[in-house]
PDB file of N, CA and C in Angstrom:
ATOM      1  N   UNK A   1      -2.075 -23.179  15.518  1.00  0.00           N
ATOM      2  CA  UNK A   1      -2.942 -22.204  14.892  1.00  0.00           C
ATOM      3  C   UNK A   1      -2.097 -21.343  13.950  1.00  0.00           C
ATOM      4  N   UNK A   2      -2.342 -21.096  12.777  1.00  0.00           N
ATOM      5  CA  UNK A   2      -1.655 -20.360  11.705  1.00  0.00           C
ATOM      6  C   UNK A   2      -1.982 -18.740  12.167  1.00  0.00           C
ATOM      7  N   UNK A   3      -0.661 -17.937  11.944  1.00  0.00           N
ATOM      8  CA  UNK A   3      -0.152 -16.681  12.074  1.00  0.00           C
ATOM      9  C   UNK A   3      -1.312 -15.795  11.317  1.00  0.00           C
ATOM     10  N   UNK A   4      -2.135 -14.990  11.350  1.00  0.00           N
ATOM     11  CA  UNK A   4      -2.437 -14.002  10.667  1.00  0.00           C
ATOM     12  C   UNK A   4      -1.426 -12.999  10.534  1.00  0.00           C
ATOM     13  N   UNK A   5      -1.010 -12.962   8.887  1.00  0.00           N
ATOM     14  CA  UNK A   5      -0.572 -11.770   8.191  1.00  0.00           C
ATOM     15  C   UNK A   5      -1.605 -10.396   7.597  1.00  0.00           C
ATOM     16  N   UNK A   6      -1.445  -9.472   7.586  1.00  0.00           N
ATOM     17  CA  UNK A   6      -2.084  -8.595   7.416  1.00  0.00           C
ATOM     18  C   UNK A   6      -1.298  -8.052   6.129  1.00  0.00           C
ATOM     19  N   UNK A   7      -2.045  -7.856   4.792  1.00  0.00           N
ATOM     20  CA  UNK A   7      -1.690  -7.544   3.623  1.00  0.00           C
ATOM     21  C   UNK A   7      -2.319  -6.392   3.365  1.00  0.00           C
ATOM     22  N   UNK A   8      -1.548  -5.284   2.776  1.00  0.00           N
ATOM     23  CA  UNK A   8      -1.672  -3.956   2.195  1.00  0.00           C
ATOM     24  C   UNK A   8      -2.914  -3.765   1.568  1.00  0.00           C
ATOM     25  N   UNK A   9      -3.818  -3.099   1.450  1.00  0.00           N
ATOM     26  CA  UNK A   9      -4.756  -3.029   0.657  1.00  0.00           C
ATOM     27  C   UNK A   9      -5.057  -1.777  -0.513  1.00  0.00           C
ATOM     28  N   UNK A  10      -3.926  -1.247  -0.641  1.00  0.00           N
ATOM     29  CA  UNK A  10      -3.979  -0.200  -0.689  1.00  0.00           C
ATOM     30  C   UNK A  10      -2.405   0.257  -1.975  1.00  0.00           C
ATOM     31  N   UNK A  11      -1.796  -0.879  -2.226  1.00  0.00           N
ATOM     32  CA  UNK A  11      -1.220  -0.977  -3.520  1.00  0.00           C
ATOM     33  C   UNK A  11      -0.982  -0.577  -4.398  1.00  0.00           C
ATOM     34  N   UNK A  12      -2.083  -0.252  -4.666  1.00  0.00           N
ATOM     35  CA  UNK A  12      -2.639   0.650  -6.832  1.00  0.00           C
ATOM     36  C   UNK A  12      -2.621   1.871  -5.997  1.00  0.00           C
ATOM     37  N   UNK A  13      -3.035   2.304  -5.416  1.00  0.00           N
ATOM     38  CA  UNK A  13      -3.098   4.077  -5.125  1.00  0.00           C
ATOM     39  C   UNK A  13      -2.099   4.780  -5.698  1.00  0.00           C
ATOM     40  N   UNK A  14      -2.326   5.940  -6.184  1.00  0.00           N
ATOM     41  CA  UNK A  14      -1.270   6.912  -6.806  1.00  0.00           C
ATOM     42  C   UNK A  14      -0.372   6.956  -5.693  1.00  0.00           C
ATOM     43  N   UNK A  15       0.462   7.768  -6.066  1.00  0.00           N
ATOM     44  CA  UNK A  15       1.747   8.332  -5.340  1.00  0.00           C
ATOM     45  C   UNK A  15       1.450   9.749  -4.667  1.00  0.00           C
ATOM     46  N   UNK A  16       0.873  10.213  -3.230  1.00  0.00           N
ATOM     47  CA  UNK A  16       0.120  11.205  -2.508  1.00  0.00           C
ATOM     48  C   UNK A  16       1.201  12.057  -2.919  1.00  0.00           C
ATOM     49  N   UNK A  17       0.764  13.939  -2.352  1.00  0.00           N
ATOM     50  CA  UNK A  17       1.471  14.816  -1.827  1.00  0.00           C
ATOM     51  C   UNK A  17       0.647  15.177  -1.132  1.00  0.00           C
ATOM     52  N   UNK A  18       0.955  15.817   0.214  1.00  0.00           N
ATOM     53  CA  UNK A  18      -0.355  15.994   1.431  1.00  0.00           C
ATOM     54  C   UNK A  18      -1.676  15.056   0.961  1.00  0.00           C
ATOM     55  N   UNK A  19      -2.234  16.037   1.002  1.00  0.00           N
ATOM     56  CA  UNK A  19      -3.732  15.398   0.232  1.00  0.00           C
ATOM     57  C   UNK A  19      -4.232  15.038  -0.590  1.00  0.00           C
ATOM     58  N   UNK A  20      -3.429  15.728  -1.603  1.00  0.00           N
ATOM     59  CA  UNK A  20      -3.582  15.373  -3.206  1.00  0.00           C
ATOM     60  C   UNK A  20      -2.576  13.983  -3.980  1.00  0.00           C
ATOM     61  N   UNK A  21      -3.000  13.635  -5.028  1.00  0.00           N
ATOM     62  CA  UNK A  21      -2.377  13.168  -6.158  1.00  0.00           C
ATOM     63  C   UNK A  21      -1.551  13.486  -6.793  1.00  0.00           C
ATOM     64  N   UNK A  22      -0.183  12.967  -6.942  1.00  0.00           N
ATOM     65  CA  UNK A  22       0.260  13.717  -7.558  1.00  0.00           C
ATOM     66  C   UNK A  22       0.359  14.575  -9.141  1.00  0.00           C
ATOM     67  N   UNK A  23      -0.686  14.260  -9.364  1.00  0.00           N
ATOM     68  CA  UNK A  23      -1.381  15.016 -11.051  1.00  0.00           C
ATOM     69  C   UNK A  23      -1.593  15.908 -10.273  1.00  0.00           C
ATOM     70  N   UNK A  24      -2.731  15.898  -9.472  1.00  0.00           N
ATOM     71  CA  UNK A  24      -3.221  17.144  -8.671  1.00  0.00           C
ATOM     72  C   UNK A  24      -2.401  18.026  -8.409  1.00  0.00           C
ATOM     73  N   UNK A  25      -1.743  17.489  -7.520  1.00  0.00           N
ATOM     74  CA  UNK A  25      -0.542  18.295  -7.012  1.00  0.00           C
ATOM     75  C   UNK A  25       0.067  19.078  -8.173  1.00  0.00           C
ATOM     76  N   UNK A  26       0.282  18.493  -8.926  1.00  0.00           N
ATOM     77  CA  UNK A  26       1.386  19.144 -10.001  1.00  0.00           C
ATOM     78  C   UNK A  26       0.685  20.427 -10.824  1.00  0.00           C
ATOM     79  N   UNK A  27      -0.908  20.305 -11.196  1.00  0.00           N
ATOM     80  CA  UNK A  27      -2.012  21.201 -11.570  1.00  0.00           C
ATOM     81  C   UNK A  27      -2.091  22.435 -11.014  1.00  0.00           C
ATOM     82  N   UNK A  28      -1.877  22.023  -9.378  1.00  0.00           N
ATOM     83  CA  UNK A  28      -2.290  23.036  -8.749  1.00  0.00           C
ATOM     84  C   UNK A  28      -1.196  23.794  -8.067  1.00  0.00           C
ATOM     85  N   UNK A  29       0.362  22.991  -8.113  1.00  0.00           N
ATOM     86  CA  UNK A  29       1.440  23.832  -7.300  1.00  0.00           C
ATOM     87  C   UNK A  29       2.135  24.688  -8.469  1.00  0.00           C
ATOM     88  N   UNK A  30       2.149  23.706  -9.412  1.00  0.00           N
ATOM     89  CA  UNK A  30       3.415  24.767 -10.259  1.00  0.00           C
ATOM     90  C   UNK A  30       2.768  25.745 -10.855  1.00  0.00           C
ATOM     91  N   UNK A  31       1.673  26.580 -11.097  1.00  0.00           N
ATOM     92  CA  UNK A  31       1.043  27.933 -11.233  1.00  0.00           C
ATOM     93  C   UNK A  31       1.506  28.810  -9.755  1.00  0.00           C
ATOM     94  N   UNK A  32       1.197  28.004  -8.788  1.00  0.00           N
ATOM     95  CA  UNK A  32       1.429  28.747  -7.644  1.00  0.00           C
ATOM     96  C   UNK A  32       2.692  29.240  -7.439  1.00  0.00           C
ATOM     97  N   UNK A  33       3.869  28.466  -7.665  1.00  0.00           N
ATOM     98  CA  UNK A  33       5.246  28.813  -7.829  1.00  0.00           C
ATOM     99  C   UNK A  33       5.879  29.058  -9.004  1.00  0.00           C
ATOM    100  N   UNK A  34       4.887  29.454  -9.675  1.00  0.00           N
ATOM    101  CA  UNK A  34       5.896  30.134 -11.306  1.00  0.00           C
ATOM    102  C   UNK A  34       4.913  31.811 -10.558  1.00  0.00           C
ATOM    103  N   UNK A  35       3.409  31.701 -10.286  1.00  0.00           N
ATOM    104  CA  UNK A  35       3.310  33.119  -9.363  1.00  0.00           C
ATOM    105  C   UNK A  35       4.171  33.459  -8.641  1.00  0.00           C
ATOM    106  N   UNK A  36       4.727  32.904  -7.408  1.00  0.00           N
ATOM    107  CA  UNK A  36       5.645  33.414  -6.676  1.00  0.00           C
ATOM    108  C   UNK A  36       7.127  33.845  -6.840  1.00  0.00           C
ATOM    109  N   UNK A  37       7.377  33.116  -8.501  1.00  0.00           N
ATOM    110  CA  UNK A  37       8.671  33.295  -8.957  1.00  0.00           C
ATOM    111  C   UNK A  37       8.831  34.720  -9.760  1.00  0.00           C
ATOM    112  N   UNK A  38       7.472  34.725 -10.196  1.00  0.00           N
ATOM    113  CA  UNK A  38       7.316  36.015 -10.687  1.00  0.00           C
ATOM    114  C   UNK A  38       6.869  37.416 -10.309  1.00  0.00           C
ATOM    115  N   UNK A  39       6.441  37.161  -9.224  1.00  0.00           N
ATOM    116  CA  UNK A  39       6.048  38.220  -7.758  1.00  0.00           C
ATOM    117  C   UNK A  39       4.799  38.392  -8.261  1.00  0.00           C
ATOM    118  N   UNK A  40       3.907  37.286  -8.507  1.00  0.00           N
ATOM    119  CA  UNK A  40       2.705  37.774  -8.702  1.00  0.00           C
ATOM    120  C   UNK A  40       1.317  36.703  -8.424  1.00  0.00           C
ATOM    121  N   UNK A  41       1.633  36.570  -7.043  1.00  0.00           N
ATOM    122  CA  UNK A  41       1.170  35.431  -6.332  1.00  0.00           C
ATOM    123  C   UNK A  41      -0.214  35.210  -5.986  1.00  0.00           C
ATOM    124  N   UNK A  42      -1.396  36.198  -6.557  1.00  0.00           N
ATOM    125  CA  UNK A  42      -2.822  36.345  -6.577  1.00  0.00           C
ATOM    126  C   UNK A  42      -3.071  35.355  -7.635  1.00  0.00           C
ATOM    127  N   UNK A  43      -2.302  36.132  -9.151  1.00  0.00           N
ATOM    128  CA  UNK A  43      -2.707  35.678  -9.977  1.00  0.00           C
ATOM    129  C   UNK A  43      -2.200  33.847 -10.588  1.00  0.00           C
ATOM    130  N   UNK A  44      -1.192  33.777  -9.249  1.00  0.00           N
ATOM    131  CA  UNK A  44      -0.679  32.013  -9.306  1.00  0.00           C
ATOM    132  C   UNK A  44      -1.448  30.947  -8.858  1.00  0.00           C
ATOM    133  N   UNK A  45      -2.138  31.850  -7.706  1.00  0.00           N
ATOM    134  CA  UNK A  45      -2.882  31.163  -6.634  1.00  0.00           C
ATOM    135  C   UNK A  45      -4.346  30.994  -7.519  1.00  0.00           C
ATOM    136  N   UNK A  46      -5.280  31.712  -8.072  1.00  0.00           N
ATOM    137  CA  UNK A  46      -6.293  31.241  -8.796  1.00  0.00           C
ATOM    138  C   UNK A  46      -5.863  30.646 -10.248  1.00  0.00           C
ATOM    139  N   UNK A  47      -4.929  30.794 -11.150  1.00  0.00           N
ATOM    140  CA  UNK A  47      -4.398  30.060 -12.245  1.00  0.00           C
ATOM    141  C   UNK A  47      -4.337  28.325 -11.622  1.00  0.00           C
ATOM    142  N   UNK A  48      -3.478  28.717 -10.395  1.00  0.00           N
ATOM    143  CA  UNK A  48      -3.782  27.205  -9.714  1.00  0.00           C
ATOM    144  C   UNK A  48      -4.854  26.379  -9.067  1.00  0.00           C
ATOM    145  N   UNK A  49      -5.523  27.272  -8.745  1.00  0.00           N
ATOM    146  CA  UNK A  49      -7.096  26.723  -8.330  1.00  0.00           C
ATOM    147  C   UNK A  49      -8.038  26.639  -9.846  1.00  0.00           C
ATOM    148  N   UNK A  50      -7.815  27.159 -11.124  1.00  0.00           N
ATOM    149  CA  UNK A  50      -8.581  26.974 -11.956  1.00  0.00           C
ATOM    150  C   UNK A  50      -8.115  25.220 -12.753  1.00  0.00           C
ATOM    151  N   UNK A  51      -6.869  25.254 -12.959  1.00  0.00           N
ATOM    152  CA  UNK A  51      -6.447  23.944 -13.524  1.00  0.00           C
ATOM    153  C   UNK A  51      -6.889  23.000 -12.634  1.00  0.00           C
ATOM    154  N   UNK A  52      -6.588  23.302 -11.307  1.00  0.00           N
ATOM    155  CA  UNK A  52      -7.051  22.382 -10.554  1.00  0.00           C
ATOM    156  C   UNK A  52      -8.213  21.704 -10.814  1.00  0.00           C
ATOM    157  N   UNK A  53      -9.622  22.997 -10.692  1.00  0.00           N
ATOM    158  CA  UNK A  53      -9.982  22.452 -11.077  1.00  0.00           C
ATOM    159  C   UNK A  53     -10.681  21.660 -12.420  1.00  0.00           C
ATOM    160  N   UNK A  54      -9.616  22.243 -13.085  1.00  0.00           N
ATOM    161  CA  UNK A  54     -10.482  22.061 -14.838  1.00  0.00           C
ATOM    162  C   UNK A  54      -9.491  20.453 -14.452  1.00  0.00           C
ATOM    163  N   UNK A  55      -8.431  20.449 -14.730  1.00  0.00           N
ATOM    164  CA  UNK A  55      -7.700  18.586 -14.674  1.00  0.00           C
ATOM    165  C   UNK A  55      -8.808  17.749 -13.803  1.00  0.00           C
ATOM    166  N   UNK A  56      -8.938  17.849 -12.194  1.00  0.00           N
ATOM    167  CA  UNK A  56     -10.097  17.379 -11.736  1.00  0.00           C
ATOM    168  C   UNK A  56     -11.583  16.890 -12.428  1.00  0.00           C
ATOM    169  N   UNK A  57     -12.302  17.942 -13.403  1.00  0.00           N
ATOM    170  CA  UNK A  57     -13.689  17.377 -13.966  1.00  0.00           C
ATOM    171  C   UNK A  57     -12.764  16.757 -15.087  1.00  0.00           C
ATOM    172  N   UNK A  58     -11.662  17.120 -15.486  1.00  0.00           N
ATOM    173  CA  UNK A  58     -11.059  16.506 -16.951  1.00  0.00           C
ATOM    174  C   UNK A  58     -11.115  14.731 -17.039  1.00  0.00           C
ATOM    175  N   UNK A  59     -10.141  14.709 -15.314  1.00  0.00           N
ATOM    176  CA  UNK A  59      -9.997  13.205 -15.308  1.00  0.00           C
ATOM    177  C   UNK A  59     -10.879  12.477 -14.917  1.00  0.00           C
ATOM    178  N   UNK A  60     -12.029  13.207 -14.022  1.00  0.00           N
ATOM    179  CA  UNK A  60     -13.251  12.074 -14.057  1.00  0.00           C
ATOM    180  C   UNK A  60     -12.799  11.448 -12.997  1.00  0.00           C
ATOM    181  N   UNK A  61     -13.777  10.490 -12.520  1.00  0.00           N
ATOM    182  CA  UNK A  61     -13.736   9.338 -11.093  1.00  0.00           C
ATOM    183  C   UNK A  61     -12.959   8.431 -11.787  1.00  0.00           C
ATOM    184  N   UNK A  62     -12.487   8.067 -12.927  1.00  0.00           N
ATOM    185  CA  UNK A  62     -11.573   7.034 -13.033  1.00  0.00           C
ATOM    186  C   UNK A  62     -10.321   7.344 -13.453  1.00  0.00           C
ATOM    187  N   UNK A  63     -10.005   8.369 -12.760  1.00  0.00           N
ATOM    188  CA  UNK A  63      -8.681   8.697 -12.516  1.00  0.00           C
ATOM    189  C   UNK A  63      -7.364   8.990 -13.974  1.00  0.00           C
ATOM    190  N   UNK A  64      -6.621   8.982 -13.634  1.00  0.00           N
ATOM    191  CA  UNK A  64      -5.509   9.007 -14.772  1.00  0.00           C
ATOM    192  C   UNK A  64      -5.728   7.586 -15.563  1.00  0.00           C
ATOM    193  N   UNK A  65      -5.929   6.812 -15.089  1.00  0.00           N
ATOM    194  CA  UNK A  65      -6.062   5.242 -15.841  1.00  0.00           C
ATOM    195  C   UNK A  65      -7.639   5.636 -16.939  1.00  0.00           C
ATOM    196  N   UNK A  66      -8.607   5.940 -16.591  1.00  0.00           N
ATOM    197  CA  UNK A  66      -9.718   6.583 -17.264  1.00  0.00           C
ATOM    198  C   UNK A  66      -9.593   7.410 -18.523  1.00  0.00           C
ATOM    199  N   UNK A  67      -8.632   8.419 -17.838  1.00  0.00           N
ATOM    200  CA  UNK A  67      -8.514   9.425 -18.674  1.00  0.00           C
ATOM    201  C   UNK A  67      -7.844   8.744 -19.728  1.00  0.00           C
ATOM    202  N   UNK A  68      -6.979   8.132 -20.010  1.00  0.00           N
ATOM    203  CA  UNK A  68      -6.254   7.421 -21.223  1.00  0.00           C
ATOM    204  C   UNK A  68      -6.893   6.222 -21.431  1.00  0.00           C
ATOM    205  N   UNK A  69      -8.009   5.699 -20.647  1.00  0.00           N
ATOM    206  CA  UNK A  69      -8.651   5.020 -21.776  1.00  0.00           C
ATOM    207  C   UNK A  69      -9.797   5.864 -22.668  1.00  0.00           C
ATOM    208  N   UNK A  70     -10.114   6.901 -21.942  1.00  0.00           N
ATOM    209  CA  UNK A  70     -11.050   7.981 -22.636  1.00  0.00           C
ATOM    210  C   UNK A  70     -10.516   8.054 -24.365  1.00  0.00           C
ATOM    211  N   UNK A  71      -8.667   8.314 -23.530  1.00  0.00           N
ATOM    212  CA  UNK A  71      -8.089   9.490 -25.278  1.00  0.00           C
ATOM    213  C   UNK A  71      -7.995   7.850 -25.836  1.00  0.00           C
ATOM    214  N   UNK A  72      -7.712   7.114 -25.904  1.00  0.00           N
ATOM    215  CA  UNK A  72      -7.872   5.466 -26.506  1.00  0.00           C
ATOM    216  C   UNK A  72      -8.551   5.326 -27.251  1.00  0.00           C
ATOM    217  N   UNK A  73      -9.997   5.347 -26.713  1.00  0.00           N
ATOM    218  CA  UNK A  73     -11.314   5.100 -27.410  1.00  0.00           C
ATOM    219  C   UNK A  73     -11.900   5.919 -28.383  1.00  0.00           C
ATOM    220  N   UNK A  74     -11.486   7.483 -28.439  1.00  0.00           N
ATOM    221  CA  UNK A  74     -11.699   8.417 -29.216  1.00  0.00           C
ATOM    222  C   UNK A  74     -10.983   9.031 -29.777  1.00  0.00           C
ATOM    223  N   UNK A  75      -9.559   9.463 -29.231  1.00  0.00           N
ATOM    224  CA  UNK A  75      -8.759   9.936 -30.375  1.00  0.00           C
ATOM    225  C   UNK A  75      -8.226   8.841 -31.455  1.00  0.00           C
ATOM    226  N   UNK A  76      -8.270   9.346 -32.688  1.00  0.00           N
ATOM    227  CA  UNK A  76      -8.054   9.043 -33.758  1.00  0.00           C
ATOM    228  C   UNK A  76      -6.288   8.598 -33.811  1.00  0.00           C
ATOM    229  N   UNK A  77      -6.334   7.591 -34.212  1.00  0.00           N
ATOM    230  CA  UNK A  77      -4.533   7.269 -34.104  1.00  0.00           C
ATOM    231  C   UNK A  77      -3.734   7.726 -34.349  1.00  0.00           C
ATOM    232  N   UNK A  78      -3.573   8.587 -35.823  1.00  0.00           N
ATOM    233  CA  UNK A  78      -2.504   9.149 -35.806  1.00  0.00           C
ATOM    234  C   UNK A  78      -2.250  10.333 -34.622  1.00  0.00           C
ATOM    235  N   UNK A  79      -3.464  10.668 -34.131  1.00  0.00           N
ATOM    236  CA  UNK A  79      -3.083  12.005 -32.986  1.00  0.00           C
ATOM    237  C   UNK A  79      -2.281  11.097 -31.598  1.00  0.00           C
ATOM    238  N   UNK A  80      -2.399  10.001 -31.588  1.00  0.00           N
ATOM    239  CA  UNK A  80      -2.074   9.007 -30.460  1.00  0.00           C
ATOM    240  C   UNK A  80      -0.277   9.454 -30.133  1.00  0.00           C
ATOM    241  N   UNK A  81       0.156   8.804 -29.435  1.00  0.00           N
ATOM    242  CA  UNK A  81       1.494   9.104 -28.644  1.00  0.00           C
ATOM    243  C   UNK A  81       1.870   7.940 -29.169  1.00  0.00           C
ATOM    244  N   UNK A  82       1.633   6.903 -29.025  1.00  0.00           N
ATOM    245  CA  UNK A  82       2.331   5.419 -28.905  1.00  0.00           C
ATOM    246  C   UNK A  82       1.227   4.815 -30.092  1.00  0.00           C
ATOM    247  N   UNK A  83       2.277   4.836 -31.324  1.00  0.00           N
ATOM    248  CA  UNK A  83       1.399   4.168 -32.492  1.00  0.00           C
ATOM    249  C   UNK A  83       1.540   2.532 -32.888  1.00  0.00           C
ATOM    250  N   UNK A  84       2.091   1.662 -31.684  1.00  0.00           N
ATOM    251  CA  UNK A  84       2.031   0.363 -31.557  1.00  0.00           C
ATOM    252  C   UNK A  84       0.998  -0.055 -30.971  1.00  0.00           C
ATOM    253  N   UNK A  85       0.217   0.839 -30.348  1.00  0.00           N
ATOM    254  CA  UNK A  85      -1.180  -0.063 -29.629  1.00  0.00           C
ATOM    255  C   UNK A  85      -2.104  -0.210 -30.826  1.00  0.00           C
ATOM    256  N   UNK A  86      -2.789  -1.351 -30.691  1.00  0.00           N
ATOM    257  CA  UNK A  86      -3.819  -1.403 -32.063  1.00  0.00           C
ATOM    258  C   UNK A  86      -4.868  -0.543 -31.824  1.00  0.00           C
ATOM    259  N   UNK A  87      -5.828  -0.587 -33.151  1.00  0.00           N
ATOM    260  CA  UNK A  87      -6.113   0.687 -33.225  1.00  0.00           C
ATOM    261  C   UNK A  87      -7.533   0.659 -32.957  1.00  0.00           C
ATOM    262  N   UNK A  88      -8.640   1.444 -31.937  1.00  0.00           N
ATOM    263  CA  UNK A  88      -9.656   1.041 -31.389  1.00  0.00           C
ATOM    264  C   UNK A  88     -10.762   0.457 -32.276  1.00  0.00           C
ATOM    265  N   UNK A  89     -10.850   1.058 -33.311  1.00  0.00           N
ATOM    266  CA  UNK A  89     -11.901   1.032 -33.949  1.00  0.00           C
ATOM    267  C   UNK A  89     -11.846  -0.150 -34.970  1.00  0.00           C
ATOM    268  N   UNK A  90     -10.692  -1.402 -34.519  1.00  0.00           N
ATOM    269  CA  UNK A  90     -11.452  -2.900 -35.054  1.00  0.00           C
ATOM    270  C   UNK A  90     -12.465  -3.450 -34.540  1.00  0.00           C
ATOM    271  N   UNK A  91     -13.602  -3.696 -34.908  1.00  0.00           N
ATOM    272  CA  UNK A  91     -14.244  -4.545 -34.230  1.00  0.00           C
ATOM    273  C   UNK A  91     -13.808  -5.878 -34.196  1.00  0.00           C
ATOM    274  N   UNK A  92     -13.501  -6.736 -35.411  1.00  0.00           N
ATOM    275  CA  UNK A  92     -12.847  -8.032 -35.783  1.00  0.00           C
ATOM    276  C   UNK A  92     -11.874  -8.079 -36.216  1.00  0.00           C
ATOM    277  N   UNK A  93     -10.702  -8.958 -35.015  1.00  0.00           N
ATOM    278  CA  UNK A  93      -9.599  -9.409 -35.226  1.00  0.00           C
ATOM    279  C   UNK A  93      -9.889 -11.187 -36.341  1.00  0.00           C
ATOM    280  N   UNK A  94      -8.952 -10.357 -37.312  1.00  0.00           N
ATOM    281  CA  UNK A  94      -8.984 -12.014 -38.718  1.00  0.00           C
ATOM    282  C   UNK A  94      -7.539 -12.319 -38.562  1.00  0.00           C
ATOM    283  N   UNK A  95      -7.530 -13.662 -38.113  1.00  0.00           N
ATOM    284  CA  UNK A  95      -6.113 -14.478 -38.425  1.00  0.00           C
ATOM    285  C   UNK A  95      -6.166 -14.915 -39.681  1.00  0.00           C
TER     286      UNK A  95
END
C-alpha cells in the first residue's frame, strides 16, 4: 500500500506577524513606534489604526498581488516603476 504524504497547502500565503500581514503589520506598527519614539503615543496609536485602515480598503480582497495589478491596468506608463513591462493599453500584439 503506498505511503500517504501530506503536502503544504498553504505556500503562496504572505509572510505573517502575529495576525497580520506583513504590509499590515508594517501600516500599522511603524506609526505606533515613531509615536513612542517621540513620546507621543495617542497620537501613534490612531495614525496607526487610520493607515491601517486606509492600506486595508486600499488593497482590496486581492491582496498586494491585486493591488499592482490595479496600478497596471490604470496607471499610465510613464508614472509606472518598471518601464520594461508592456504597456496595458495594447489591445493587438502585430508580429
Amino acid at each position: 500500500m503506498a505511503d500517504i504524504v501530506a503536502i503544504e497547502q498553504r505556500l503562496q500565503d504572505p509572510p505573517r506577524f502575529l495576525m497580520f500581514s506583513a504590509d499590515e503589520a508594517a501600516a500599522l506598527g511603524v506609526p505606533i513606534l515613531l509615536g513612542v519614539a517621540g513620546r507621543k503615543v495617542v497620537l501613534g496609536i490612531v495614525t496607526g489604526l487610520v493607515l491601517y485602515r486606509l492600506w486595508k480598503a486600499l488593497r482590496g480582497d486581492g491582496g498586494l498581488q491585486g493591488l499592482m495589478a490595479t496600478i497596471y491596468w490604470f496607471a499610465p506608463r510613464e508614472l509606472r516603476l518598471i518601464r520594461a513591462v508592456p504597456d496595458s493599453g495594447v489591445i493587438v500584439w502585430r508580429a
